[in-house]
PDB file of N, CA and C in Angstrom:
ATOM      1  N   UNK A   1     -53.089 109.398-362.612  1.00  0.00           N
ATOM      2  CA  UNK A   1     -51.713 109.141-362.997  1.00  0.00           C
ATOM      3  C   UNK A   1     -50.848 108.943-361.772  1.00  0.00           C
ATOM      4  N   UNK A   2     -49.519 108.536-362.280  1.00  0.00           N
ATOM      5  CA  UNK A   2     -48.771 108.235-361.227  1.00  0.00           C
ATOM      6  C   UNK A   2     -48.306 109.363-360.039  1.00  0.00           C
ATOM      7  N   UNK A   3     -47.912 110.219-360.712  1.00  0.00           N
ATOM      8  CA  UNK A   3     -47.833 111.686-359.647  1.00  0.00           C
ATOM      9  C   UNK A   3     -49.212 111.920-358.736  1.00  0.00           C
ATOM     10  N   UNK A   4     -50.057 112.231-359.295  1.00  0.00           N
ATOM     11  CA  UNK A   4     -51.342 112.234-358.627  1.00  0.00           C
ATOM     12  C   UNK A   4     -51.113 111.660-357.038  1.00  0.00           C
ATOM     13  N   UNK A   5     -51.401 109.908-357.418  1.00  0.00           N
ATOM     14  CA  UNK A   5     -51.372 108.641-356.238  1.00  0.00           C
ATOM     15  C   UNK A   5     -50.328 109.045-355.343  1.00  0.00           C
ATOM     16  N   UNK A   6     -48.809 109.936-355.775  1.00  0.00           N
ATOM     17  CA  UNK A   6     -48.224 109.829-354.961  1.00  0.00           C
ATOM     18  C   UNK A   6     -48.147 111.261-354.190  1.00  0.00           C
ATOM     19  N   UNK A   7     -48.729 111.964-354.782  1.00  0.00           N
ATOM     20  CA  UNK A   7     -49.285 113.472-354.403  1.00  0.00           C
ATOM     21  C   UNK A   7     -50.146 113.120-353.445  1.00  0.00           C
ATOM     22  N   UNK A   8     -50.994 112.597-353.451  1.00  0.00           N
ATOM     23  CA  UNK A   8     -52.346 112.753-352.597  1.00  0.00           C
ATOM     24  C   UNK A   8     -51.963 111.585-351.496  1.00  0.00           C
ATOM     25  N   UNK A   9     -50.727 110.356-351.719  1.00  0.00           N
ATOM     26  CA  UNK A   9     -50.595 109.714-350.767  1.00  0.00           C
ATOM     27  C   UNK A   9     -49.757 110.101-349.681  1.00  0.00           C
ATOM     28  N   UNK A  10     -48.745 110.366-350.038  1.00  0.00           N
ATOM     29  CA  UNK A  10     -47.483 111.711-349.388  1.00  0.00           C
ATOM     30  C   UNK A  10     -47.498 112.939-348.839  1.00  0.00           C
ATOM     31  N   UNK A  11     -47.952 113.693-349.947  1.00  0.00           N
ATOM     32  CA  UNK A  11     -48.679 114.731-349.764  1.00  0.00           C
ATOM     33  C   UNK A  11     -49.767 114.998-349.583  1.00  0.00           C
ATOM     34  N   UNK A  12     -50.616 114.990-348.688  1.00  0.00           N
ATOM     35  CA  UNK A  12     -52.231 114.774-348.995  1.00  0.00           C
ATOM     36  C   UNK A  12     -52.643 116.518-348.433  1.00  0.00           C
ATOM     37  N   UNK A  13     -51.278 117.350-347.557  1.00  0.00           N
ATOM     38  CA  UNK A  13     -51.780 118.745-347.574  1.00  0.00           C
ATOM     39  C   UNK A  13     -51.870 119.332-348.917  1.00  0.00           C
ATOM     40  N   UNK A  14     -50.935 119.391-349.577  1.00  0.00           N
ATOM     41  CA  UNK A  14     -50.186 119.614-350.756  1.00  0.00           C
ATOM     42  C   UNK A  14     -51.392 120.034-351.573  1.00  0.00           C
ATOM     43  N   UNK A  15     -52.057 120.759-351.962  1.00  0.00           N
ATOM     44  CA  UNK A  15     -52.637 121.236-352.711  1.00  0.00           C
ATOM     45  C   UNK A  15     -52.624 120.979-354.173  1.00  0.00           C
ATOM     46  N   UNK A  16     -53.120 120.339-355.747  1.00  0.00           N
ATOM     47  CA  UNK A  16     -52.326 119.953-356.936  1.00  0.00           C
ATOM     48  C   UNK A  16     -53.750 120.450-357.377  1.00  0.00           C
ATOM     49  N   UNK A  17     -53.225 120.648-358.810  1.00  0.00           N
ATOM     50  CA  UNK A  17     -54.232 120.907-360.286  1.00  0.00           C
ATOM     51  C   UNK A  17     -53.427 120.655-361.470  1.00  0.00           C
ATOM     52  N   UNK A  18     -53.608 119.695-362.170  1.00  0.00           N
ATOM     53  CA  UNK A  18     -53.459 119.500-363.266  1.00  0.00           C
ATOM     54  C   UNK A  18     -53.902 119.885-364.860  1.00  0.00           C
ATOM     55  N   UNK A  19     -52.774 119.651-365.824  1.00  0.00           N
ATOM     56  CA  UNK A  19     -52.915 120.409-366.912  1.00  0.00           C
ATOM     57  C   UNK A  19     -52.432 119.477-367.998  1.00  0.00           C
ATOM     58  N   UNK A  20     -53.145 119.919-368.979  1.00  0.00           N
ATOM     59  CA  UNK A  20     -52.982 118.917-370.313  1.00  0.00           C
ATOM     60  C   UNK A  20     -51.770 119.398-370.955  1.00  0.00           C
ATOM     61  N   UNK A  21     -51.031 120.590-370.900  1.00  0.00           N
ATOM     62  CA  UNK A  21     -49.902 121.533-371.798  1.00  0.00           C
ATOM     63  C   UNK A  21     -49.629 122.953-371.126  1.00  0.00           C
ATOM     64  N   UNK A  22     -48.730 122.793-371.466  1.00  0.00           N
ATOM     65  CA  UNK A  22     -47.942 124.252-371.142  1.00  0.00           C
ATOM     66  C   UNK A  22     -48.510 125.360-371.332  1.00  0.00           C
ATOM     67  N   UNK A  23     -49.527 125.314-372.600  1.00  0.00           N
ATOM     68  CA  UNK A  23     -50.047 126.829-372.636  1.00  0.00           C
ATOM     69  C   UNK A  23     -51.441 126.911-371.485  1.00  0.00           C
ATOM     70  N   UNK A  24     -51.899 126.236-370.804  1.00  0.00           N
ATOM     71  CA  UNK A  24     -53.163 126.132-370.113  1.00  0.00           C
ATOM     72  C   UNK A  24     -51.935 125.955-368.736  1.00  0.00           C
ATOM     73  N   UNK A  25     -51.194 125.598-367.935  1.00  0.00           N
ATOM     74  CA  UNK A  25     -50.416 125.924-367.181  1.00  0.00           C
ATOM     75  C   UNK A  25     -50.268 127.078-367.103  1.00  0.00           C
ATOM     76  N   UNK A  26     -49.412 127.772-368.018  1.00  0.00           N
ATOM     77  CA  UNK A  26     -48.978 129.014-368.096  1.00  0.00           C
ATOM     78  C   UNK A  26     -50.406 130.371-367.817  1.00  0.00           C
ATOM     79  N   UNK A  27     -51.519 129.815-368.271  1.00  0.00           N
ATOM     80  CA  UNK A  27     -52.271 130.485-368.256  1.00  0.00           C
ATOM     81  C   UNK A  27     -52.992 130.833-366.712  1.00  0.00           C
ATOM     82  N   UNK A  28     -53.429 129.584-366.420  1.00  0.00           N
ATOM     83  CA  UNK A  28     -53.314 129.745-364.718  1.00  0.00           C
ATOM     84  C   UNK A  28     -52.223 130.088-364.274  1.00  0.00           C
ATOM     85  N   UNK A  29     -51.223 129.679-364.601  1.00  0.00           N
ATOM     86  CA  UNK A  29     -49.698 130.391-363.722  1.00  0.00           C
ATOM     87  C   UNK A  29     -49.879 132.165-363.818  1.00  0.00           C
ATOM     88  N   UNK A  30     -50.601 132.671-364.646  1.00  0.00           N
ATOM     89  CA  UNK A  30     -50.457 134.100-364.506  1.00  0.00           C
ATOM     90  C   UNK A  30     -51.208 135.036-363.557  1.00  0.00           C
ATOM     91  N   UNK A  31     -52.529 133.962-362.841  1.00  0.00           N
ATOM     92  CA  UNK A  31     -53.185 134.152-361.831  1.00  0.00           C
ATOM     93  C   UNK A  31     -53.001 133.831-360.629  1.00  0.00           C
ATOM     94  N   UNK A  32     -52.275 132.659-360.510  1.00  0.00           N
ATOM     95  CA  UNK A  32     -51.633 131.844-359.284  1.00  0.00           C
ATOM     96  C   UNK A  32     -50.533 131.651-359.280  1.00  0.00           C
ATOM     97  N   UNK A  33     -50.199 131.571-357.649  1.00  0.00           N
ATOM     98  CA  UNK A  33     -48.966 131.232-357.006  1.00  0.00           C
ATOM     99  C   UNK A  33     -48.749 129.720-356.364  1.00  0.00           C
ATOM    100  N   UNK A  34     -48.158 128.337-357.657  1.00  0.00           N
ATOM    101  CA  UNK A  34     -48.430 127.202-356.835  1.00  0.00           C
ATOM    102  C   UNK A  34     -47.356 127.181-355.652  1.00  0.00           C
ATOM    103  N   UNK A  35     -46.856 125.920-354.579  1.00  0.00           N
ATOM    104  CA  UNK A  35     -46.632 125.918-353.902  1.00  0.00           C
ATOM    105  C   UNK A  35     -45.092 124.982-354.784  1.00  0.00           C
ATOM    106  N   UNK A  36     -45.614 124.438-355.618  1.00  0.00           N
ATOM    107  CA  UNK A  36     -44.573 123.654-356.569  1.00  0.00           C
ATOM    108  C   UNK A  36     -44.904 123.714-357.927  1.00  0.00           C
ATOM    109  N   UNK A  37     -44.718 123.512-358.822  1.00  0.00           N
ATOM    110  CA  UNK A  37     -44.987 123.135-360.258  1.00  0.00           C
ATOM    111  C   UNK A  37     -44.030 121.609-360.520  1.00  0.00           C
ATOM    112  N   UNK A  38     -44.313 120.653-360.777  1.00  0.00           N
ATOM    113  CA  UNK A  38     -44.158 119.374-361.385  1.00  0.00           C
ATOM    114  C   UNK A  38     -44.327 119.230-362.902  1.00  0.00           C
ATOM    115  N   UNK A  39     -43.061 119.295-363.695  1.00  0.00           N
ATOM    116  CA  UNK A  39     -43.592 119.821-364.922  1.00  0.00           C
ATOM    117  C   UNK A  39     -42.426 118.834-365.634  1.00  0.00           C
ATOM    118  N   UNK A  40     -43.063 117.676-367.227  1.00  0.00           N
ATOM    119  CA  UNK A  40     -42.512 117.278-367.985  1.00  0.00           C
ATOM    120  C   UNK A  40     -41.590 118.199-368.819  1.00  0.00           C
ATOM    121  N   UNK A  41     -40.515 118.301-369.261  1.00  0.00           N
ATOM    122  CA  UNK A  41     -39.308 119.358-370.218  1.00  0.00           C
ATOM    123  C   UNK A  41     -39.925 118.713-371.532  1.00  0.00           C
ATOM    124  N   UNK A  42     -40.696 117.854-371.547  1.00  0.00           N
ATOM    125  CA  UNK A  42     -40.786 117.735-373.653  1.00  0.00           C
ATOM    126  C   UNK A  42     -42.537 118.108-373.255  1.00  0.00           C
ATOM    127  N   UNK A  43     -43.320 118.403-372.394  1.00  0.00           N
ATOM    128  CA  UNK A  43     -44.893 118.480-372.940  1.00  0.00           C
ATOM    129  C   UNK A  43     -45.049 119.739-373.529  1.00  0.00           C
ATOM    130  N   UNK A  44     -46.255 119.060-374.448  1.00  0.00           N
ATOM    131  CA  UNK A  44     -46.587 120.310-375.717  1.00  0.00           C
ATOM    132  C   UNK A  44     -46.971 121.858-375.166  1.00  0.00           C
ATOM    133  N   UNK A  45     -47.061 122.498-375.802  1.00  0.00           N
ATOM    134  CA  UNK A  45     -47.364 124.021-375.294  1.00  0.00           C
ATOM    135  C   UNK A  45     -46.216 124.793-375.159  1.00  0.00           C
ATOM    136  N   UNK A  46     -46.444 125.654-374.122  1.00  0.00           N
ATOM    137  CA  UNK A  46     -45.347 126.396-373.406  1.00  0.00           C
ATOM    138  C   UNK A  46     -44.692 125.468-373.043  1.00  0.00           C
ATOM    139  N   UNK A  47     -42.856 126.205-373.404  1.00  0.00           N
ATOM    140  CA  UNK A  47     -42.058 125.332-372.701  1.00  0.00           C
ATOM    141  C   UNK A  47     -41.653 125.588-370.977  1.00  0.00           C
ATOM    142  N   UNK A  48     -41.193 124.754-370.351  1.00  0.00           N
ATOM    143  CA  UNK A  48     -40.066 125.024-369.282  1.00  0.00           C
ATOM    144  C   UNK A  48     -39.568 126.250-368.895  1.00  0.00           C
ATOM    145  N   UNK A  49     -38.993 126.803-369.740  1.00  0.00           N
ATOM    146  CA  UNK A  49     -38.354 128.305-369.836  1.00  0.00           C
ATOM    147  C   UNK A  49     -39.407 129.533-369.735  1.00  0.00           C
ATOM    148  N   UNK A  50     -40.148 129.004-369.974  1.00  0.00           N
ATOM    149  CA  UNK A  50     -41.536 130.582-370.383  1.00  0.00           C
ATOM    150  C   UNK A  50     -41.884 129.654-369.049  1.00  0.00           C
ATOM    151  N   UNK A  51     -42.332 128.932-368.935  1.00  0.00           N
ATOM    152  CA  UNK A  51     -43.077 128.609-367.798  1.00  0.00           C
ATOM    153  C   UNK A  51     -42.503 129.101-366.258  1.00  0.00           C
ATOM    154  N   UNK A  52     -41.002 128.859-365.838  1.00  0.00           N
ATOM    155  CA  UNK A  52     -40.029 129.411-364.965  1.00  0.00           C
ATOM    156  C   UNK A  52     -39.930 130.975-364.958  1.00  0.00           C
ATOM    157  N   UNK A  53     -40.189 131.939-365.889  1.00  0.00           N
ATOM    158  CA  UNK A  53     -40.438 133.001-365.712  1.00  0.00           C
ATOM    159  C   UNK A  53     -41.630 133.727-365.339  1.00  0.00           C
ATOM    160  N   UNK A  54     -42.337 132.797-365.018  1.00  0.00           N
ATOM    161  CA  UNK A  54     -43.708 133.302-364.770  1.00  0.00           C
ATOM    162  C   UNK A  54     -43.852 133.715-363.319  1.00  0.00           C
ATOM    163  N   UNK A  55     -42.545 133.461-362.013  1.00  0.00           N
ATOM    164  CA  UNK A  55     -42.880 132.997-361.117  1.00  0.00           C
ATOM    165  C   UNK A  55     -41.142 132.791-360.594  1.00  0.00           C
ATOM    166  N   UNK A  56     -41.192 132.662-359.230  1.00  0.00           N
ATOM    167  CA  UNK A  56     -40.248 132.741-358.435  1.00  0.00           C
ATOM    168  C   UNK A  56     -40.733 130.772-357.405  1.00  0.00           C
ATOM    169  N   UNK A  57     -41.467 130.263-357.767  1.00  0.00           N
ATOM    170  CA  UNK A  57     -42.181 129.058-357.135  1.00  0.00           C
ATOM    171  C   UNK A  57     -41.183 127.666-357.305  1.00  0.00           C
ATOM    172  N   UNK A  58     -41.020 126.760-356.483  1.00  0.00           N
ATOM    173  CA  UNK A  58     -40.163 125.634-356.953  1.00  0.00           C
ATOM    174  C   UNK A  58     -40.902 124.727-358.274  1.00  0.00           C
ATOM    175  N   UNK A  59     -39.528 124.772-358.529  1.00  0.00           N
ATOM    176  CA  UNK A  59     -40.208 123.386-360.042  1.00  0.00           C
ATOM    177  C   UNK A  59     -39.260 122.579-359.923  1.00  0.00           C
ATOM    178  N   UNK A  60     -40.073 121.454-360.142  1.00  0.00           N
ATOM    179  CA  UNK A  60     -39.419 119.915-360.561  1.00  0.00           C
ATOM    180  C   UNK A  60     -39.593 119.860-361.625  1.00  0.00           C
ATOM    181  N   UNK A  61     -38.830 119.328-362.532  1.00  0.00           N
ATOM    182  CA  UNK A  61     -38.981 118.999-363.924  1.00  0.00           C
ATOM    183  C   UNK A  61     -38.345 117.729-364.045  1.00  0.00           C
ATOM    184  N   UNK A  62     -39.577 117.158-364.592  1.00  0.00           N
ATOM    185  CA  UNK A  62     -38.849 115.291-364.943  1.00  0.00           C
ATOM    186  C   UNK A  62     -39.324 115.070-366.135  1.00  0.00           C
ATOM    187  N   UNK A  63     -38.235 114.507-367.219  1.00  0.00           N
ATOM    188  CA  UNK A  63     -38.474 114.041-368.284  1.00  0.00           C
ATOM    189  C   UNK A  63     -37.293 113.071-368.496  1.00  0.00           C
ATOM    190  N   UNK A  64     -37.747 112.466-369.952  1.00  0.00           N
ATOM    191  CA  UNK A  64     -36.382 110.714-370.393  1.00  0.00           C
ATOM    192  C   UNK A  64     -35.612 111.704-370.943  1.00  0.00           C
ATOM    193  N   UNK A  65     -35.380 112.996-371.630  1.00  0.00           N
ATOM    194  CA  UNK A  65     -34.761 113.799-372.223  1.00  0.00           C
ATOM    195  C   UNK A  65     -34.839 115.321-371.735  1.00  0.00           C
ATOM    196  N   UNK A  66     -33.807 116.265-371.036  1.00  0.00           N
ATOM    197  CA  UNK A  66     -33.760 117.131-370.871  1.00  0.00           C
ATOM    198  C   UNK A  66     -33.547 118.220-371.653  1.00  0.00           C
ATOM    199  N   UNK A  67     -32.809 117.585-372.475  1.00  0.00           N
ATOM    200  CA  UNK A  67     -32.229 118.879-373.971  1.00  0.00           C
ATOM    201  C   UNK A  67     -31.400 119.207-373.628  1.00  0.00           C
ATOM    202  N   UNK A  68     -31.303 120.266-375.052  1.00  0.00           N
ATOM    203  CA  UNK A  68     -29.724 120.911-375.007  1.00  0.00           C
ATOM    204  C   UNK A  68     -29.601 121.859-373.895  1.00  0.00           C
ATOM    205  N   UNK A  69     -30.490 122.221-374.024  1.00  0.00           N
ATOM    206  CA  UNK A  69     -30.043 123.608-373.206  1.00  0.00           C
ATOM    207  C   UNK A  69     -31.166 123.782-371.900  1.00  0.00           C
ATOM    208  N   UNK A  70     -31.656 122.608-371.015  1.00  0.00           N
ATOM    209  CA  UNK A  70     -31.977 123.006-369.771  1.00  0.00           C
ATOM    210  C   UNK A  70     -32.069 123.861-369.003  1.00  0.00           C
ATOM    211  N   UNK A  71     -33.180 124.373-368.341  1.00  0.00           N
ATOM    212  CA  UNK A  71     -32.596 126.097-367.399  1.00  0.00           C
ATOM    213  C   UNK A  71     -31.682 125.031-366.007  1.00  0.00           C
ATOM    214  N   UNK A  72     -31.074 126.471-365.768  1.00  0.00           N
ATOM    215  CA  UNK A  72     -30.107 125.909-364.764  1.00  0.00           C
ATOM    216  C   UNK A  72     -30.479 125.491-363.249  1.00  0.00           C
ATOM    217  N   UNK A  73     -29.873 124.162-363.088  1.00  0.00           N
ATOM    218  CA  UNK A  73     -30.420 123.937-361.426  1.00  0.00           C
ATOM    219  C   UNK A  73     -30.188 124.800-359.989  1.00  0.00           C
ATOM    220  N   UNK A  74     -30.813 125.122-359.865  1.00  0.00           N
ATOM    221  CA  UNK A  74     -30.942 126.103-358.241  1.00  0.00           C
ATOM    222  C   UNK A  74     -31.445 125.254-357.665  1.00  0.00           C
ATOM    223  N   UNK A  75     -31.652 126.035-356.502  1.00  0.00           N
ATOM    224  CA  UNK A  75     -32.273 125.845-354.778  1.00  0.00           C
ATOM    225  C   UNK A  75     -34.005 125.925-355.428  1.00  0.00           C
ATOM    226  N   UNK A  76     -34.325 126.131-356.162  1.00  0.00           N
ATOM    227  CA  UNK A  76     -35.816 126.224-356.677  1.00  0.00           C
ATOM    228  C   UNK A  76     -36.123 125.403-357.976  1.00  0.00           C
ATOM    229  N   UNK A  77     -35.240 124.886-358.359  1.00  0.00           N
ATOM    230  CA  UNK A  77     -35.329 124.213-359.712  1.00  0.00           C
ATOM    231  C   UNK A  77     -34.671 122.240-359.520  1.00  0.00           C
ATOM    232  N   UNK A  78     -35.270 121.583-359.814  1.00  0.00           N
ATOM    233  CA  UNK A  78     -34.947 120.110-359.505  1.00  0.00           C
ATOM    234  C   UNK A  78     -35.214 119.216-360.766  1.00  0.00           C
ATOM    235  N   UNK A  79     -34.515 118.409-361.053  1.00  0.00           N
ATOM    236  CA  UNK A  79     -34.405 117.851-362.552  1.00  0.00           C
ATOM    237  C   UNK A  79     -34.803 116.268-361.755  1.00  0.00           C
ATOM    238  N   UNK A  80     -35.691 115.569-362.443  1.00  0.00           N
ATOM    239  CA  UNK A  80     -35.508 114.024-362.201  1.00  0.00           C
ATOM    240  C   UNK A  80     -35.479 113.540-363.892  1.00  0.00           C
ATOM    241  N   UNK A  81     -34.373 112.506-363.942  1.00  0.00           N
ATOM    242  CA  UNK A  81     -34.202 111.727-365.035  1.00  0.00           C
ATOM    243  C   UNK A  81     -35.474 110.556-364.771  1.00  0.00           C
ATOM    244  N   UNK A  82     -36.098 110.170-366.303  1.00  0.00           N
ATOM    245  CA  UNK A  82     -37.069 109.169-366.218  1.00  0.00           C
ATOM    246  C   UNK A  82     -36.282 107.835-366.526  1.00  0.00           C
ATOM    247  N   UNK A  83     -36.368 106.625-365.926  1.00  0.00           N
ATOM    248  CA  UNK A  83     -37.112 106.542-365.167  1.00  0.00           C
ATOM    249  C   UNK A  83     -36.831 106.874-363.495  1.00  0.00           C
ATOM    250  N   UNK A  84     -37.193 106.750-362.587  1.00  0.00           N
ATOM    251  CA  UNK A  84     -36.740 107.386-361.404  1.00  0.00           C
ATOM    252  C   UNK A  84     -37.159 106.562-360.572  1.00  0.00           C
ATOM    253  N   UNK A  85     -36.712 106.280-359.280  1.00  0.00           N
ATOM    254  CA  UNK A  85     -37.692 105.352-358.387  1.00  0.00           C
ATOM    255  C   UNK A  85     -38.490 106.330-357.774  1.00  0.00           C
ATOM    256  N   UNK A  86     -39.804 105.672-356.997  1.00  0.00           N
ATOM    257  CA  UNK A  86     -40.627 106.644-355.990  1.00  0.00           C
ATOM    258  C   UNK A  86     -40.112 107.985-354.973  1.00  0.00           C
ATOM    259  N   UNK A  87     -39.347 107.172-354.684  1.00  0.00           N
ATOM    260  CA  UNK A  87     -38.567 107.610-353.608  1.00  0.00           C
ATOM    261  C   UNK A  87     -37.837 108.778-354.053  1.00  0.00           C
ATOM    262  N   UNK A  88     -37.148 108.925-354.690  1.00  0.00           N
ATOM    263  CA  UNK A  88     -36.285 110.258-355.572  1.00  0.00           C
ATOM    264  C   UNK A  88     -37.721 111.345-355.500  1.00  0.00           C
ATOM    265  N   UNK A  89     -38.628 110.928-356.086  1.00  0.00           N
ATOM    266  CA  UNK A  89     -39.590 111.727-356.458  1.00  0.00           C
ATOM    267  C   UNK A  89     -40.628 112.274-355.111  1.00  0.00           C
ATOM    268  N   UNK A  90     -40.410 111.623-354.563  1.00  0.00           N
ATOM    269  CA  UNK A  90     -40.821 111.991-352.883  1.00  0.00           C
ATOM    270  C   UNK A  90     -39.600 113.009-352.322  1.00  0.00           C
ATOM    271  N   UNK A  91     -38.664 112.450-352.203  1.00  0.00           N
ATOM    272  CA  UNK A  91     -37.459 113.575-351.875  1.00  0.00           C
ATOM    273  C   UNK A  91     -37.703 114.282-352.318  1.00  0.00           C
ATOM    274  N   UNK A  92     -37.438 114.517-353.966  1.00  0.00           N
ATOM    275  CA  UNK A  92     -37.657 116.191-354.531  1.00  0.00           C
ATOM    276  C   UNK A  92     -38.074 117.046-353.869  1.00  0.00           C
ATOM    277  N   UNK A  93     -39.424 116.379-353.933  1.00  0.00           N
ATOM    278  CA  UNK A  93     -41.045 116.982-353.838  1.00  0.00           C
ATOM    279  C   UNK A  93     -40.636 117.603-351.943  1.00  0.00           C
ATOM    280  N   UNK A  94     -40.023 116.493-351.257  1.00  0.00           N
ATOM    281  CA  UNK A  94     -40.336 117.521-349.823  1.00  0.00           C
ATOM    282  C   UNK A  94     -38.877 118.374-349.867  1.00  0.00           C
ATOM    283  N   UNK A  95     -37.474 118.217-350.546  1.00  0.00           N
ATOM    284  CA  UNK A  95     -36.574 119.338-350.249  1.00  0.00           C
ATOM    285  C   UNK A  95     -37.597 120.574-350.978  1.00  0.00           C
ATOM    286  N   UNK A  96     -38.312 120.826-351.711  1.00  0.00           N
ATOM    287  CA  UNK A  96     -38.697 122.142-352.621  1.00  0.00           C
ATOM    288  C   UNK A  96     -39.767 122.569-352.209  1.00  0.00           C
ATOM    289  N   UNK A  97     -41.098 121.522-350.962  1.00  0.00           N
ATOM    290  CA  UNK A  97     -41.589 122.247-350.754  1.00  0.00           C
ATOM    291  C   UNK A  97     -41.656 122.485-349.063  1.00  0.00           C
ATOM    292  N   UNK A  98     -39.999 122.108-348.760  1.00  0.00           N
ATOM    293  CA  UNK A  98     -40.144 122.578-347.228  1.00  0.00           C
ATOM    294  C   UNK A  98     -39.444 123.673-347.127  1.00  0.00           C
TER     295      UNK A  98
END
């Protein structure tokens, strides 16, 4: 996928593991400490909110729809609207994990 290519091209220290849903995220999240989480606000499973409490770690969250009630943006929390150019998504990615 597209994150991936630009994970491993950008980031190629950057460490990544991917997940089909929130509840298999969440589930490794209770064993590990990522360095970021990159996480859709509408994928199935656990939401956003359960997922952010698991953990003190930066998250990006990009989706075409954020909802009503979004958790709030911090110094650890980063919203990208879809669609986004590369570049936004490269920024994110190095303000949260420098």
């Amino acid at each position: 996928d597209l994150y991936r290519v630009v994970l491993r091209h950008k980031f190629p220290a950057l460490p990544f593991r991917s997940f089909h849903d929130g509840d298999t995220a969440r589930d490794w999240l209770a064993d590990h400490v990522p360095r970021l989480l990159i996480t859709d606000h509408n994928h199935p499973g656990a939401g956003v909110a359960e997922l952010l409490r698991l953990g003190t770690f930066p998250v990006l969250i990009v989706s075409a729809t954020i909802g009503d009630a979004p958790p709030p943006p911090s110094a650890r929390v980063h919203y990208l609207g879809k669609p986004f150019p590369l570049e936004a998504f490269t920024r994110a990615i190095q303000s949260l994990v420098s």
